[in-house]
C-alpha atoms as a PDB file:
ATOM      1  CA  UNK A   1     193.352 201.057 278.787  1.00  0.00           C
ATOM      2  CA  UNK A   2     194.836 197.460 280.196  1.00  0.00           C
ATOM      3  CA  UNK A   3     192.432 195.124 280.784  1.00  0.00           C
ATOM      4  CA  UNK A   4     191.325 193.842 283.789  1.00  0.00           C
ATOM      5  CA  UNK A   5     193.371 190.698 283.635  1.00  0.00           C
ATOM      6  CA  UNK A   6     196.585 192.286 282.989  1.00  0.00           C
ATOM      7  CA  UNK A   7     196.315 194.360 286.276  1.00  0.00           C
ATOM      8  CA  UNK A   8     195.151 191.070 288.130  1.00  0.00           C
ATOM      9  CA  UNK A   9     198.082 189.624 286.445  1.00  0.00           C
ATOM     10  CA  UNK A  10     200.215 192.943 287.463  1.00  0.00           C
ATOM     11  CA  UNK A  11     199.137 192.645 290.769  1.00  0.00           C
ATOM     12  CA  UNK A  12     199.669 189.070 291.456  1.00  0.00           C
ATOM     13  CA  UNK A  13     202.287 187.577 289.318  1.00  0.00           C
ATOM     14  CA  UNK A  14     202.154 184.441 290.091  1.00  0.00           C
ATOM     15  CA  UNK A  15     198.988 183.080 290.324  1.00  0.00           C
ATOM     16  CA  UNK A  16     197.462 180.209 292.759  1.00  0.00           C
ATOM     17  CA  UNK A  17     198.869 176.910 291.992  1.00  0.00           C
ATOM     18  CA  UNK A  18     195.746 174.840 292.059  1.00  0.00           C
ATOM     19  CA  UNK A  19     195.291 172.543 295.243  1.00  0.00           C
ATOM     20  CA  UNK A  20     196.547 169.415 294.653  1.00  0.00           C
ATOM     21  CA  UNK A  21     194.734 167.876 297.522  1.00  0.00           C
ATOM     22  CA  UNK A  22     191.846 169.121 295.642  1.00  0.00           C
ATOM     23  CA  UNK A  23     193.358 167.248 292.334  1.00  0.00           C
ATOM     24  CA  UNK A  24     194.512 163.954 293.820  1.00  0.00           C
ATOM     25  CA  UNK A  25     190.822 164.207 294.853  1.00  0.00           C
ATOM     26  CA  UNK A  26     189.583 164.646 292.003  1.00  0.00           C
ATOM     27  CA  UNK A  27     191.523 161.913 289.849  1.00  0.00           C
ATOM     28  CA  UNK A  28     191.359 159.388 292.904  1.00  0.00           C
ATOM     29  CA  UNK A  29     187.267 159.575 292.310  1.00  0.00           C
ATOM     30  CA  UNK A  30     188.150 158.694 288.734  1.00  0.00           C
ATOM     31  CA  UNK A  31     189.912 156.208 288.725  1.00  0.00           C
ATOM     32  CA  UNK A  32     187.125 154.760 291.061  1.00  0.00           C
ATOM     33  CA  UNK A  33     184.532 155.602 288.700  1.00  0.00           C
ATOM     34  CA  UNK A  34     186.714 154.096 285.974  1.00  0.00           C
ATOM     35  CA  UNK A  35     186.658 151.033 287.644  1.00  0.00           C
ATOM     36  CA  UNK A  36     183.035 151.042 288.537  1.00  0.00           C
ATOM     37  CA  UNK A  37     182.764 150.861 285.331  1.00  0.00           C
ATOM     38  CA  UNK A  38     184.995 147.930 284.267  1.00  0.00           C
ATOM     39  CA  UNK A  39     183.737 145.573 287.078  1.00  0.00           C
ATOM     40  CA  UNK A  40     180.122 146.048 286.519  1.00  0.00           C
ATOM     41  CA  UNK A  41     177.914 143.688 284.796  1.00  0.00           C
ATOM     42  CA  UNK A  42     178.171 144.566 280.677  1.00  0.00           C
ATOM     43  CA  UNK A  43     181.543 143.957 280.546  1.00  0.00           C
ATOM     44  CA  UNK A  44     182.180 141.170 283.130  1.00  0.00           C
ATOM     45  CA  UNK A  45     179.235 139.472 281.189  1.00  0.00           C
ATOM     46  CA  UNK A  46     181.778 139.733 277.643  1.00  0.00           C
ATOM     47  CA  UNK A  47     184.265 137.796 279.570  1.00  0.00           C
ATOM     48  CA  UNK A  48     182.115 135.360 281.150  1.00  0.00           C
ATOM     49  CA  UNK A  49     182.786 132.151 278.835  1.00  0.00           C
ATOM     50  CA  UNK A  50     184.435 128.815 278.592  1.00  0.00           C
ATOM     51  CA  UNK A  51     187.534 130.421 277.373  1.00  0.00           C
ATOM     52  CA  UNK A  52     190.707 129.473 279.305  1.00  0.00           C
ATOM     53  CA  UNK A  53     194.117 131.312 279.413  1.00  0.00           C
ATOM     54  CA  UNK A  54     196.940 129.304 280.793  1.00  0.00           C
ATOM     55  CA  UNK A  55     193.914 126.957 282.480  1.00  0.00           C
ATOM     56  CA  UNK A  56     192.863 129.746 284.141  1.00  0.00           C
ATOM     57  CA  UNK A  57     188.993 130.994 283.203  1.00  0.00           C
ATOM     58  CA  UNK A  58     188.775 134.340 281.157  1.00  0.00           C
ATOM     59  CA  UNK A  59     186.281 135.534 283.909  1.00  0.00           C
ATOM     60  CA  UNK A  60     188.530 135.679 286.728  1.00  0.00           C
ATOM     61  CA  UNK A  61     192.079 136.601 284.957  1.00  0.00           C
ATOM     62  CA  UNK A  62     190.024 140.018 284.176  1.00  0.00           C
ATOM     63  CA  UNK A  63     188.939 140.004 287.299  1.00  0.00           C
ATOM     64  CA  UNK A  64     192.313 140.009 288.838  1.00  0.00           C
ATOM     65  CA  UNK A  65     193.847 141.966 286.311  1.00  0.00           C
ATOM     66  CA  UNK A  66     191.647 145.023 286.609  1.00  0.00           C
ATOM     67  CA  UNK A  67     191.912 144.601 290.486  1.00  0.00           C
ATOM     68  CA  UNK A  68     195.918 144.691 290.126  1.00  0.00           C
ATOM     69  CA  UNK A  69     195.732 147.341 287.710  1.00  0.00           C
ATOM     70  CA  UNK A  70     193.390 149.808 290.383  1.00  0.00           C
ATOM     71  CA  UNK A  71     195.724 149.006 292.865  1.00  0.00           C
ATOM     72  CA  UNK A  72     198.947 150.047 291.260  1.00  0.00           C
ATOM     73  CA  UNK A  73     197.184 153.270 289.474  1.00  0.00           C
ATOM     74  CA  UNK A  74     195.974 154.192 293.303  1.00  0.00           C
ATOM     75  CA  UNK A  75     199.185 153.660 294.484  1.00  0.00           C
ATOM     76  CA  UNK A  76     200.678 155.423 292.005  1.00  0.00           C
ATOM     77  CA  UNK A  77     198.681 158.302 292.215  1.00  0.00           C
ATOM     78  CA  UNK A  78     199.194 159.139 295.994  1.00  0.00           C
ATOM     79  CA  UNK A  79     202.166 158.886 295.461  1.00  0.00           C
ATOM     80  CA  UNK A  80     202.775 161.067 292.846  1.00  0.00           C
ATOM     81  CA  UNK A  81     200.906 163.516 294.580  1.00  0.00           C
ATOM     82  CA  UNK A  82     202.448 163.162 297.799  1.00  0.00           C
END
């Protein structure tokens, strides 16, 4: 006797694609949770020292760095989806 997911399978070959307006979704609250994370106080607190790169204070080259980096992974992700 087939099982039940053979005749689904039998009956519908191809299955739903899932929605990728659902997805972008999805990965777009990620990413914003991801960076939630990153800018919040523990780890802004790690960079927050005298240190100097290229005269420019730890603190705020992460700060701009992260920022860059959420823009181009939003960007690329609607466009990828899109």
């Amino acid at each position: 006797m087939p099982s039940t997911h053979s005749l689904a399978l039998a009956m519908n070959p191809t299955p739903n694609p899932p929605d990728s307006s659902q997805q972008r979704g999805q990965r777009l609250l990620f990413v914003a949770g991801l960076f939630a994370v990153l800018l919040n106080y523990p780890l802004l607190a790690a960079f927050d020292h005298d240190g100097r790169v290229a005269g420019v204070p730890v603190l705020y080259l992460y700060v701009l760095l992260t920022w860059l980096l959420l823009i181009t992974l939003t960007g690329w992700l609607v466009r990828k989806a899109g």
